[in-house]
C-alpha atoms as a PDB file:
ATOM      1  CA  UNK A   1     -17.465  -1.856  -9.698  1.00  0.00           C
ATOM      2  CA  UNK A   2     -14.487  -3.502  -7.675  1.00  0.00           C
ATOM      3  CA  UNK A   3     -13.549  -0.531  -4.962  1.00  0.00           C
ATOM      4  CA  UNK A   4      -9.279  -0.612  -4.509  1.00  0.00           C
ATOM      5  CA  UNK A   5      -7.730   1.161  -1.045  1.00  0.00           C
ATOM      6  CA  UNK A   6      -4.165   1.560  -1.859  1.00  0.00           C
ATOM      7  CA  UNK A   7      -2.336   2.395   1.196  1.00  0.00           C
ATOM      8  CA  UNK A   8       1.395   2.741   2.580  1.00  0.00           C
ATOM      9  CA  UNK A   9       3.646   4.038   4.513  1.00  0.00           C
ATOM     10  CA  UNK A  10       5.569   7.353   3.668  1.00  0.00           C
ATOM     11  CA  UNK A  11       8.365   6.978   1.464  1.00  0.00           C
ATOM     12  CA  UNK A  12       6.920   3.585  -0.388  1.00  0.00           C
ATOM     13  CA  UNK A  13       6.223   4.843  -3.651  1.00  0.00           C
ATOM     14  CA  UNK A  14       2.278   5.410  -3.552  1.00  0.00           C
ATOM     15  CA  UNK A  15       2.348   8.359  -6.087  1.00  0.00           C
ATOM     16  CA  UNK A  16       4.757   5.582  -8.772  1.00  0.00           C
ATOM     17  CA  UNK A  17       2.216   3.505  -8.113  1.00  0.00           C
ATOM     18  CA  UNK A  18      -1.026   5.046  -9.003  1.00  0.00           C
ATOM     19  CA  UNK A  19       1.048   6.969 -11.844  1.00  0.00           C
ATOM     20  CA  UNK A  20       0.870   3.661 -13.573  1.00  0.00           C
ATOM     21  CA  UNK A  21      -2.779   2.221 -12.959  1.00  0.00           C
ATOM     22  CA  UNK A  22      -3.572   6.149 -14.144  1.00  0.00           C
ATOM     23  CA  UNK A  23      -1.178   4.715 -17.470  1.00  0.00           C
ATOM     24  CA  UNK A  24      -3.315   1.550 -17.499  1.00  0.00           C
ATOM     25  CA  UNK A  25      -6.550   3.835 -18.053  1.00  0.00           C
ATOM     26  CA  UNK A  26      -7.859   3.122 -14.112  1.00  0.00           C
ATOM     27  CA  UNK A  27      -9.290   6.002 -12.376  1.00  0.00           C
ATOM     28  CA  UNK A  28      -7.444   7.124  -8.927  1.00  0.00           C
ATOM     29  CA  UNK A  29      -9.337   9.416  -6.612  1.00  0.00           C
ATOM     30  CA  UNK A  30      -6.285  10.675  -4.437  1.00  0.00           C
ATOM     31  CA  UNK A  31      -7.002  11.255  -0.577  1.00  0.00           C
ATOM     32  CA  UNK A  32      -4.149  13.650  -0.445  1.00  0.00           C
ATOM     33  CA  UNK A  33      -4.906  15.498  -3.555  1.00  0.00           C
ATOM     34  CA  UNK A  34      -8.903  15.768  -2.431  1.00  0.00           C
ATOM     35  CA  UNK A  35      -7.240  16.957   1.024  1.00  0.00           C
ATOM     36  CA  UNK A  36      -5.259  20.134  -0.643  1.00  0.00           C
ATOM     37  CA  UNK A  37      -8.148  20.976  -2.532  1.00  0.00           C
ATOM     38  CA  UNK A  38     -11.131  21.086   0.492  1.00  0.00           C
ATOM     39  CA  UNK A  39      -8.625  23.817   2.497  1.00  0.00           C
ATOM     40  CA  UNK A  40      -8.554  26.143  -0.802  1.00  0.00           C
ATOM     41  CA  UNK A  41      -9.953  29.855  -0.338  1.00  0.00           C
ATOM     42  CA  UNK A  42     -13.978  30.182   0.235  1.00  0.00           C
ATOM     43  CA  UNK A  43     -13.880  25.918   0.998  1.00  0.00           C
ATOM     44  CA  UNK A  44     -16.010  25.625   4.446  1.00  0.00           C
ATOM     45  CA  UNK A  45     -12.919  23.429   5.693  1.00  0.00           C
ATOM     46  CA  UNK A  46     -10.698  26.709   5.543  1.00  0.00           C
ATOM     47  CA  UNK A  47     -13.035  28.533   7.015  1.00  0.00           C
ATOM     48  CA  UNK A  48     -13.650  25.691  10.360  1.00  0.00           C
ATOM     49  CA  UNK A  49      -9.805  25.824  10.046  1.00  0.00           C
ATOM     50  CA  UNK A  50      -9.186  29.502  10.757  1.00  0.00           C
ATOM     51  CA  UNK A  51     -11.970  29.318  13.813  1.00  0.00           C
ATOM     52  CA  UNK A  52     -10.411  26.667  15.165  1.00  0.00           C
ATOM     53  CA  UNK A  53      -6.631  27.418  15.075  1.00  0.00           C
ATOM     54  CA  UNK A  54      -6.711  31.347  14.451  1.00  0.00           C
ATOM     55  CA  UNK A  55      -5.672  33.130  11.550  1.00  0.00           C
ATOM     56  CA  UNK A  56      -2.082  32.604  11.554  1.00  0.00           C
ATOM     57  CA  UNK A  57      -2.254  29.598  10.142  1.00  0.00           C
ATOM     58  CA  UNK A  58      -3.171  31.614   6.853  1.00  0.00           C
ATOM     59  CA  UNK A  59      -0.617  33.081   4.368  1.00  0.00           C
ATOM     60  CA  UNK A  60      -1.147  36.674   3.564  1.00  0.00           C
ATOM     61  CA  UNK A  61      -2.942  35.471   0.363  1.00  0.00           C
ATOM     62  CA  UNK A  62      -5.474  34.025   2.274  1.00  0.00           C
ATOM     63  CA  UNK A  63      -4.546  30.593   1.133  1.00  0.00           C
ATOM     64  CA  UNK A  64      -3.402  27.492   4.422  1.00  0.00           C
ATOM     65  CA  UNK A  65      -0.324  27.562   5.517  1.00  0.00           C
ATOM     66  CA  UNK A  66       0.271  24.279   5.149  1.00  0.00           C
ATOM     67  CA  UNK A  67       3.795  24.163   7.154  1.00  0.00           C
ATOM     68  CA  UNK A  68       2.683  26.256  10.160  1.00  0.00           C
ATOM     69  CA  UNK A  69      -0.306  23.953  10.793  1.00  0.00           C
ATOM     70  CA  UNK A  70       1.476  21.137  10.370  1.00  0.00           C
ATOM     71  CA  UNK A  71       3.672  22.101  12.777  1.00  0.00           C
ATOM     72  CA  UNK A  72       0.912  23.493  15.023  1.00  0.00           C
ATOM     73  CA  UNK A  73      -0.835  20.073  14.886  1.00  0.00           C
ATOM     74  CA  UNK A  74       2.455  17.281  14.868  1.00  0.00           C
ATOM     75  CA  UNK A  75       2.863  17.223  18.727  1.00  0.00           C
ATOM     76  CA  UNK A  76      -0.386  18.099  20.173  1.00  0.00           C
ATOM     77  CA  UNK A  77      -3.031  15.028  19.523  1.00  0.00           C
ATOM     78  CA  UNK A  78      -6.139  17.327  20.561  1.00  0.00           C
ATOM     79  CA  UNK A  79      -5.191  19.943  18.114  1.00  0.00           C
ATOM     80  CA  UNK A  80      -4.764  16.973  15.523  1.00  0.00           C
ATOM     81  CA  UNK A  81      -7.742  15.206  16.521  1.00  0.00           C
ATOM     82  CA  UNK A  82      -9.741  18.594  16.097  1.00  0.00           C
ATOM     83  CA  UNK A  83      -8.290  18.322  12.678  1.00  0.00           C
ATOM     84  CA  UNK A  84      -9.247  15.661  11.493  1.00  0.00           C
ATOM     85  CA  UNK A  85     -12.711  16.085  12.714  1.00  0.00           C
ATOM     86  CA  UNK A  86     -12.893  19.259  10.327  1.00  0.00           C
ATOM     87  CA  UNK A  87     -11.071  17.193   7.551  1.00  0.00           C
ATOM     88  CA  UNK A  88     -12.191  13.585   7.169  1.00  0.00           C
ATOM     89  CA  UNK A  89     -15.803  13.919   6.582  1.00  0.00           C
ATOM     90  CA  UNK A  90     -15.085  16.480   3.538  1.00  0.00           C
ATOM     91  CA  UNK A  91     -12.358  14.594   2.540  1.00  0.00           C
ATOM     92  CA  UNK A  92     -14.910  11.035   2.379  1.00  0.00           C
ATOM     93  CA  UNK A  93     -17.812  13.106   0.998  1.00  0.00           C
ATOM     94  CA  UNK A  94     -15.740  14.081  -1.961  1.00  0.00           C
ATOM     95  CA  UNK A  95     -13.579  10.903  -2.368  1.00  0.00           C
ATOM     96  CA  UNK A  96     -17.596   9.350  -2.659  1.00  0.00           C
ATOM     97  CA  UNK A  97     -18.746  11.948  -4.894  1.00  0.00           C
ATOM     98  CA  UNK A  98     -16.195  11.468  -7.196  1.00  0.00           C
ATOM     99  CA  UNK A  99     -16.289   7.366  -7.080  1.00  0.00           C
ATOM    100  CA  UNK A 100     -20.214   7.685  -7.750  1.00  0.00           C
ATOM    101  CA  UNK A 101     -19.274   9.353 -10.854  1.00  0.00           C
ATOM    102  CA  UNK A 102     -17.022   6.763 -12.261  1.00  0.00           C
ATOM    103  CA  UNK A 103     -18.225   3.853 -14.306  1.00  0.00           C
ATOM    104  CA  UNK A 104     -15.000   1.542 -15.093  1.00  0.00           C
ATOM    105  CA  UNK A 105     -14.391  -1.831 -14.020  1.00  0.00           C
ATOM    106  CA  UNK A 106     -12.483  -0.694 -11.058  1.00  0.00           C
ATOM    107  CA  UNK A 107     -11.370   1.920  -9.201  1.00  0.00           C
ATOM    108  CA  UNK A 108      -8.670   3.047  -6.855  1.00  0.00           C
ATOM    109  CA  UNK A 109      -9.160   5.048  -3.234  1.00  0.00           C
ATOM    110  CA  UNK A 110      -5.623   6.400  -2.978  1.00  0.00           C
ATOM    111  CA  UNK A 111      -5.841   6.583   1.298  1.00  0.00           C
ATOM    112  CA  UNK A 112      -2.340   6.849   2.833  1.00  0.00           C
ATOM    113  CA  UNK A 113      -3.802   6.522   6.037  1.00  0.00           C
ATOM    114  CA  UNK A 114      -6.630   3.816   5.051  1.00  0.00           C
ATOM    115  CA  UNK A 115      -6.563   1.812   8.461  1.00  0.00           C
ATOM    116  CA  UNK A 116      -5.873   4.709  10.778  1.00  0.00           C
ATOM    117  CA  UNK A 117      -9.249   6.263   9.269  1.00  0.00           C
ATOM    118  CA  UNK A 118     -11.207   3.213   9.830  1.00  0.00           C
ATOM    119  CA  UNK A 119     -11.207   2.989   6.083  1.00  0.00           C
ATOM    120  CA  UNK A 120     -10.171  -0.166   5.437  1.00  0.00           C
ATOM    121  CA  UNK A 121     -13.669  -1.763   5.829  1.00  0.00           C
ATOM    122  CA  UNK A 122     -14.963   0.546   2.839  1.00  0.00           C
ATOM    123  CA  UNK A 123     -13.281  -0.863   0.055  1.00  0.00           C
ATOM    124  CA  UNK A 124     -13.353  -4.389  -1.642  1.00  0.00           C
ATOM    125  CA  UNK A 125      -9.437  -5.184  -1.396  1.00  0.00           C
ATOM    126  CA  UNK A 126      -6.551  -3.525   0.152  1.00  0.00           C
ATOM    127  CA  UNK A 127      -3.730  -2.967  -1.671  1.00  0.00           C
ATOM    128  CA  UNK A 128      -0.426  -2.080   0.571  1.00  0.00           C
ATOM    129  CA  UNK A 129       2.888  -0.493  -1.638  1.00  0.00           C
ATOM    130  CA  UNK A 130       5.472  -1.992   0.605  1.00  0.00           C
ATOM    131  CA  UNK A 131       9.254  -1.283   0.919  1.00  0.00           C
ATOM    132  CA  UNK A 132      11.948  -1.329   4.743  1.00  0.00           C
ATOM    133  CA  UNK A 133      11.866   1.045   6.771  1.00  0.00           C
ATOM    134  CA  UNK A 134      15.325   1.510   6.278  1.00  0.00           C
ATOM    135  CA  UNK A 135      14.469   2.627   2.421  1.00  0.00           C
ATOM    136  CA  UNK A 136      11.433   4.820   3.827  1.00  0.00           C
ATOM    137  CA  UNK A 137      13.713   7.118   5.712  1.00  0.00           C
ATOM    138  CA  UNK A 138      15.924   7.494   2.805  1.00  0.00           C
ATOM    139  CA  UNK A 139      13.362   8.105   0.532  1.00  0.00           C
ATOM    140  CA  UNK A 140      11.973  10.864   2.546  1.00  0.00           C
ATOM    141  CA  UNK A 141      15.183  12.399   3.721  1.00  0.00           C
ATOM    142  CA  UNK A 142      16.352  13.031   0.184  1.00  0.00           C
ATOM    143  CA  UNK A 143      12.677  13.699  -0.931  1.00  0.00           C
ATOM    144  CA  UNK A 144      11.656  16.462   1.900  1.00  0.00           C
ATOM    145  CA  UNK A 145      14.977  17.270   3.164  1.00  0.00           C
ATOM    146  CA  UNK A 146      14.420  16.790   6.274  1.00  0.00           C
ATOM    147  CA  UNK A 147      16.411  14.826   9.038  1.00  0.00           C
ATOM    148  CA  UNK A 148      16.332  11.552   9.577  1.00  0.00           C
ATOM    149  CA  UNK A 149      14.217  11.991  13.227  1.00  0.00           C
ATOM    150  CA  UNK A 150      11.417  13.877  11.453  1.00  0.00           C
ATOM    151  CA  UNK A 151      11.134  11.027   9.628  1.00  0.00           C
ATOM    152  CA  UNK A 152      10.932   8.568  12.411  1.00  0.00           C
ATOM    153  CA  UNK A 153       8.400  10.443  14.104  1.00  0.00           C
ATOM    154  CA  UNK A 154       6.450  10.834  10.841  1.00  0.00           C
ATOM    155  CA  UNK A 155       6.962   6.748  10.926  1.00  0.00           C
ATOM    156  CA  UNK A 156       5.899   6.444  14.484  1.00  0.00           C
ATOM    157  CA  UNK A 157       2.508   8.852  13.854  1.00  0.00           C
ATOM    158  CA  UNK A 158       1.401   6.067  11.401  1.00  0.00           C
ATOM    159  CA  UNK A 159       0.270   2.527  11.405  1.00  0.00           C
ATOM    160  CA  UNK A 160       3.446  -0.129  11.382  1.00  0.00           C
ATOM    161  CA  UNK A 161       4.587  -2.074   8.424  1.00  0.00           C
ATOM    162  CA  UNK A 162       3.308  -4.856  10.270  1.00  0.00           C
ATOM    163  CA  UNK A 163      -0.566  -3.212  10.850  1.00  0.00           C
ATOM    164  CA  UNK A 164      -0.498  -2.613   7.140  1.00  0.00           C
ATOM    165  CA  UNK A 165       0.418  -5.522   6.014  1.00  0.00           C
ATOM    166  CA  UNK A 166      -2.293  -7.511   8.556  1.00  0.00           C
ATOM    167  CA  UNK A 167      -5.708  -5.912   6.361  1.00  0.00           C
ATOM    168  CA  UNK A 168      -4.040  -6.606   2.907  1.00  0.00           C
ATOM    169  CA  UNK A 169      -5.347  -8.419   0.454  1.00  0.00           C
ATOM    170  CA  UNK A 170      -2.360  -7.737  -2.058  1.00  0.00           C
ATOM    171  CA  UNK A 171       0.686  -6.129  -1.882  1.00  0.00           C
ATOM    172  CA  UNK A 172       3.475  -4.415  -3.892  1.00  0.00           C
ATOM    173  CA  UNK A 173       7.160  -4.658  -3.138  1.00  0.00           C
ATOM    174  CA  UNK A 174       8.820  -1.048  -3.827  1.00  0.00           C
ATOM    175  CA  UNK A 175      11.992  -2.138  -1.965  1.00  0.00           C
ATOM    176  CA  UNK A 176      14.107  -2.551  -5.242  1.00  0.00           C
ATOM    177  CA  UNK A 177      14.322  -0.681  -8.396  1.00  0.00           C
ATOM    178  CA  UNK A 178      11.284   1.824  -9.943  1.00  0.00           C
ATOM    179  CA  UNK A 179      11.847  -0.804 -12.907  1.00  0.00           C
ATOM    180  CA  UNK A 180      10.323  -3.475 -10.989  1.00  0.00           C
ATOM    181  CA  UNK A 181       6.951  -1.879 -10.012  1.00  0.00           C
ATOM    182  CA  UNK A 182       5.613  -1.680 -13.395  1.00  0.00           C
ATOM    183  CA  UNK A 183       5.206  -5.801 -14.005  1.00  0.00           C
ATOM    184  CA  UNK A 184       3.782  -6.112 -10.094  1.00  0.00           C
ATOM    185  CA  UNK A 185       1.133  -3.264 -11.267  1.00  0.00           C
ATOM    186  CA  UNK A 186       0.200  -4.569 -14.037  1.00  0.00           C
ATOM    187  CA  UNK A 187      -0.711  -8.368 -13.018  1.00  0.00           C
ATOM    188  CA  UNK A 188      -2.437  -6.666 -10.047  1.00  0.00           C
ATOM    189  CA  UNK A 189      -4.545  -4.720 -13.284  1.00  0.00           C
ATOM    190  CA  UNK A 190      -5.248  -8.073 -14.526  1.00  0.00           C
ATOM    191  CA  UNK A 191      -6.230  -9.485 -11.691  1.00  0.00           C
ATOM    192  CA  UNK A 192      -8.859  -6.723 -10.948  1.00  0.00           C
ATOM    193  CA  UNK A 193     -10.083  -6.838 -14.369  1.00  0.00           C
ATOM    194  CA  UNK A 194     -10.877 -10.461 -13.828  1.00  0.00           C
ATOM    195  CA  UNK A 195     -12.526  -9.862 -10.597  1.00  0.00           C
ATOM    196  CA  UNK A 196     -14.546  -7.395 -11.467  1.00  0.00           C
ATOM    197  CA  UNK A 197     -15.581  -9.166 -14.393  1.00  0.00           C
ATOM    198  CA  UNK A 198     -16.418 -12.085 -12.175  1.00  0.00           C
ATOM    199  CA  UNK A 199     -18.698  -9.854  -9.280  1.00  0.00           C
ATOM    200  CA  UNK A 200     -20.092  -7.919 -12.522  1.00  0.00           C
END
């Protein structure tokens, strides 16, 4: 089975983007989605959470409090580091769990942050959703409400356009219209049909 890491910046349109190979029948094991669910009440990663940053990172219900660790954890790299240490390794043993379990040509690893989490070298191609930065901070802004310097230091906290766009093997252009995804997803489909059906 051909192994897909679909990456990109914030703002570029990942979610549009696996929306439609989800359409087009392909499976997509979402990073993000996998992440929300590993902190959820009586998870182990909740509970390495809470030792390491105290309980008032927890809403009354018990449940993460997804803002105040974020915030906790934006400026201070230790704190994030320490984070991510708790996270990843849940995060990967699902994400593998969950590939094992599929049996399609292909498959996509939805990892925002594929080459920051030395990902990049566990998938067969790299697929980057591309769009200016320019149309990133907009995106966001409007999306998150939030200012247009949260947004650059969001940007700055990831990989460049440029570092993304060095590890991929194919790339979609989300700098126009949500029409124009739709054809670019599709021939990318084909194309992983074929290859799979090649290495198969």
């Amino acid at each position: 089975m051909l192994v897909v890491g679909l990456t990109g910046g914030i703002g570029c349109g990942k979610s549009a983007v696996t929306e439609i190979f989800e359409q087009l029948g392909v499976p997509v094991i979402d990073a993000d989605k996998v992440a929300r669910e590993v902190v959820e009440p009586g998870q182990p990663a909740l509970a390495a959470i809470r030792r390491r940053f105290g309980s008032h990172v927890l809403s009354s219900d018990g449940s993460l409090d997804r803002r105040k660790l974020r915030d906790l954890v934006f400026n201070d790299e230790q704190a994030r580091q320490d984070l991510e240490a708790i996270l990843h390794p849940q995060i990967r043993q699902t994400m593998r769990q969950r590939l094992a379990a599929v049996n399609t040509p292909y498959a996509i690893l939805s990892i925002p942050l594929l080459q920051e989490s030395g990902q990049s070298d566990t998938v067969d191609r790299v697929l980057v959703v591309d769009c200016t930065e320019e149309i990133q901070l907009e995106r966001v802004r409007v999306r998150d409400q939030v200012n247009s310097e949260h947004v650059r230091a969001i940007l700055a906290a990831q990989s460049s356009r440029q570092e993304k766009l060095r590890i991929a093997d194919d790339v979609i252009d989300n700098s126009g219209r949500m029409e124009a995804l739709r054809p670019q997803v599709e021939a990318l489909h084909r194309s992983y049909l074929e290859q799979s059906s090649r290495s198969g």
